[in-house]
C-alpha atoms as a PDB file:
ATOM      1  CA  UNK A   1       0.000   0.000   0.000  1.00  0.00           C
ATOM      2  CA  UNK A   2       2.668   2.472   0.840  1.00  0.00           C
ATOM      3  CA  UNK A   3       4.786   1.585  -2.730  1.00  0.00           C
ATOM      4  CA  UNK A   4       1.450   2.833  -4.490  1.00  0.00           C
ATOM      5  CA  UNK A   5       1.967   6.297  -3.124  1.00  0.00           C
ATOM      6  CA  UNK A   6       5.856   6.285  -4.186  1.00  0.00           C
ATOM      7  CA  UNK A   7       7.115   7.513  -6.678  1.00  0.00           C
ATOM      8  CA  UNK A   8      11.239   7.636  -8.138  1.00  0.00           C
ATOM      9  CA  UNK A   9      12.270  10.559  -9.461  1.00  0.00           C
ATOM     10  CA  UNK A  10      15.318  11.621 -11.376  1.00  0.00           C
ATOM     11  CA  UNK A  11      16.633  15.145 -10.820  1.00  0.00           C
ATOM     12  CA  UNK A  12      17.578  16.129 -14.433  1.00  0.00           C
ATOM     13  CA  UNK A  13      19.879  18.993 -15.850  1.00  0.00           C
ATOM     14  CA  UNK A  14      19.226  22.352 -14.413  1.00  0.00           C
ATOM     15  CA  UNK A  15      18.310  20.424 -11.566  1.00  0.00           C
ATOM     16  CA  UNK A  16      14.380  19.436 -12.550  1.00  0.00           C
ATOM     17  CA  UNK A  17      12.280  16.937 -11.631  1.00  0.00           C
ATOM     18  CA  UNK A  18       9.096  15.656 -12.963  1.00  0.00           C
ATOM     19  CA  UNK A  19       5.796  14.998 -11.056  1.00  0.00           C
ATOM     20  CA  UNK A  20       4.311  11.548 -11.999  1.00  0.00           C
ATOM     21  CA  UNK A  21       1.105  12.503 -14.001  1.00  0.00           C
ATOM     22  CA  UNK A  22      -1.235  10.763 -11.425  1.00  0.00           C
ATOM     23  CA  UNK A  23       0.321  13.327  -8.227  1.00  0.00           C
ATOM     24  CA  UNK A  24      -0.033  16.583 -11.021  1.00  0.00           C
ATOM     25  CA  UNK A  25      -3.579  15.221 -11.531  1.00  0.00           C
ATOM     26  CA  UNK A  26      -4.510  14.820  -7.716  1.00  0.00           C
ATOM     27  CA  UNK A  27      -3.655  17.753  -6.775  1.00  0.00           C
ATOM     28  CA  UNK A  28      -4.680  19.839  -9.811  1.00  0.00           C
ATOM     29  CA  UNK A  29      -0.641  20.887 -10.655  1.00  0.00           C
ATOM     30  CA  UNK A  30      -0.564  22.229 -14.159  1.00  0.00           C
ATOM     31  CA  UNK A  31       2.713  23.964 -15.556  1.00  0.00           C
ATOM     32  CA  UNK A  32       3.572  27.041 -13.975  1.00  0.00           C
ATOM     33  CA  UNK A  33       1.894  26.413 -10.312  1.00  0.00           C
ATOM     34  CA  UNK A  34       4.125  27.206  -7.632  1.00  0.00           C
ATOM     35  CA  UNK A  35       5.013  24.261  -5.052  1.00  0.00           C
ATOM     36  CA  UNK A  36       6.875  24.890  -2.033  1.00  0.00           C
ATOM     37  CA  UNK A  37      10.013  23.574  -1.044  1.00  0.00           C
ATOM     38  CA  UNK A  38      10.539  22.338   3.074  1.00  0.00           C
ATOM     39  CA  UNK A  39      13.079  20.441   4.759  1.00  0.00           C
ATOM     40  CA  UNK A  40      12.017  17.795   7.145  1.00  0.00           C
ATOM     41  CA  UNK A  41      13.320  15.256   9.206  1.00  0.00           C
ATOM     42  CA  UNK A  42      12.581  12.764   6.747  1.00  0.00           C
ATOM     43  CA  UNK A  43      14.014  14.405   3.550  1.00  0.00           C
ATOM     44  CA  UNK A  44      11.929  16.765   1.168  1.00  0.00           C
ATOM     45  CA  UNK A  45       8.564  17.926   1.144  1.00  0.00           C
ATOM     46  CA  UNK A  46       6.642  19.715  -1.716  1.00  0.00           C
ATOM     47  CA  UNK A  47       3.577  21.637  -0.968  1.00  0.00           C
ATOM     48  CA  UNK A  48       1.083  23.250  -3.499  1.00  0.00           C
ATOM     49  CA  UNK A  49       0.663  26.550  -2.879  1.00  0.00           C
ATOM     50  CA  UNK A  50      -1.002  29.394  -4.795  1.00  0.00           C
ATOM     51  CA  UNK A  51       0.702  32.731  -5.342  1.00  0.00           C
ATOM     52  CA  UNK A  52      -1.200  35.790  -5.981  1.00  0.00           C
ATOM     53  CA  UNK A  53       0.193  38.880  -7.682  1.00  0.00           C
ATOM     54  CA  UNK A  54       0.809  41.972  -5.519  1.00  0.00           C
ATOM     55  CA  UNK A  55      -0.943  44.097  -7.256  1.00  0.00           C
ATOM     56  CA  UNK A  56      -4.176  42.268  -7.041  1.00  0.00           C
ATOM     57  CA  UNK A  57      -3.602  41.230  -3.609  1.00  0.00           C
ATOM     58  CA  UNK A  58      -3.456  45.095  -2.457  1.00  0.00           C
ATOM     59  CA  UNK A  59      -6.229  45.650  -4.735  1.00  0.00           C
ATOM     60  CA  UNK A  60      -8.458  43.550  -2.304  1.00  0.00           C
ATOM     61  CA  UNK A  61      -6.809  44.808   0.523  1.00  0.00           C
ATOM     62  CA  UNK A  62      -8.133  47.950  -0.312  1.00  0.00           C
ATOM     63  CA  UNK A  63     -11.470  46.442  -1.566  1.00  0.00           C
ATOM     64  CA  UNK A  64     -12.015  44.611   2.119  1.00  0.00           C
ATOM     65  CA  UNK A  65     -10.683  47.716   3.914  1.00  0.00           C
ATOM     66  CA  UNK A  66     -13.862  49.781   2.152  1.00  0.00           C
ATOM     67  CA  UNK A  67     -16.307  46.850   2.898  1.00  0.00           C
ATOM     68  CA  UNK A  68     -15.816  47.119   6.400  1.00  0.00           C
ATOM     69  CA  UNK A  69     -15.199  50.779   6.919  1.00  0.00           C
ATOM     70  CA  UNK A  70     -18.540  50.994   5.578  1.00  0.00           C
ATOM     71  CA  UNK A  71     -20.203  48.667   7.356  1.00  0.00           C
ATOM     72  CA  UNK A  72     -18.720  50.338  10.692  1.00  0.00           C
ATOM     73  CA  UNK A  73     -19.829  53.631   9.902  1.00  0.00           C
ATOM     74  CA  UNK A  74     -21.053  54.994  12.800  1.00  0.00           C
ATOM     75  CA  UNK A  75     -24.544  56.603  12.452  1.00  0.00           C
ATOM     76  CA  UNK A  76     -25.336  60.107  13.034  1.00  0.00           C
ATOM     77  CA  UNK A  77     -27.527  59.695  16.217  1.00  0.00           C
ATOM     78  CA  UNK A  78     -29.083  62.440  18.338  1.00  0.00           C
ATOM     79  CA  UNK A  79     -28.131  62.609  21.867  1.00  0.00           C
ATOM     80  CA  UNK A  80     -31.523  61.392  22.585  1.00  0.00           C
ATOM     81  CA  UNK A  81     -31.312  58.734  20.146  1.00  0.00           C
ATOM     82  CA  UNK A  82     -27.864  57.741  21.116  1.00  0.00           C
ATOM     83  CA  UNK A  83     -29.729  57.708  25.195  1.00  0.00           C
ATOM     84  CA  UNK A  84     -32.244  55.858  23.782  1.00  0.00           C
ATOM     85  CA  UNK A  85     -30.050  52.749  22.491  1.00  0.00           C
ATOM     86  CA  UNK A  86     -27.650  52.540  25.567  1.00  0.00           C
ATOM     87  CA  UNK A  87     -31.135  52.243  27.461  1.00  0.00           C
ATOM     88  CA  UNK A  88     -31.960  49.406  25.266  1.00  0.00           C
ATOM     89  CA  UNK A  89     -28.326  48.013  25.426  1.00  0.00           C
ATOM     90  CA  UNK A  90     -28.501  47.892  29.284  1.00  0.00           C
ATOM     91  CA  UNK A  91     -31.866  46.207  29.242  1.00  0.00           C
ATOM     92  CA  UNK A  92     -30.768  43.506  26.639  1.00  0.00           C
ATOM     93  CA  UNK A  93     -27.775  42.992  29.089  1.00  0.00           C
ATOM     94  CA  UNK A  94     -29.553  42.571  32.424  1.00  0.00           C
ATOM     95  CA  UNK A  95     -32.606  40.596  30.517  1.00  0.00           C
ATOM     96  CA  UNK A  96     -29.751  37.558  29.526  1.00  0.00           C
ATOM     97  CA  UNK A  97     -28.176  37.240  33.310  1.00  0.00           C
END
């Protein structure tokens, strides 16, 4: 059971390798995809990851940032209003003890 998930491979000039097709196809590896590298106790170990530009990764930075700076708005209350929901707040809290 453990040969079947075994595999030999031959490092080749420029020091490549080549991923059997049935470990590319289980874990979706296509050419170009990024794996990375670890030393372990055991030897090597390769781990798919995914790598996102840095352009596009500050460009949903930014987008998230805006989503929740807008849902945190505070709203413009009166000082009435603003009495009003403590009042309410308090209740709620001494209603679940």
């Amino acid at each position: 059971m453990l040969r079947d998930k075994m595999a030999l491979l031959k490092v080749r000039q420029f020091s490549q390798i080549t991923l059997p097709a049935k470990i590319r196809k289980k874990f979706h590896l296509s050419e170009g995809d990024y794996l990375q590298v670890e030393e372990v106790k055991q030897g090597i170990l390769l781990k798919p990851v995914a790598v996102i530009e840095k352009k596009l990764a500050w460009e949903k930075v930014f987008k998230t940032k805006e989503g929740v700076k807008e849902k945190r708005r505070p709203r413009k209350l009166s000082i009435k209003a603003k009495e009003e929901e403590i009042a309410r707040m308090v209740k709620e809290s001494r209603k679940k003890k």
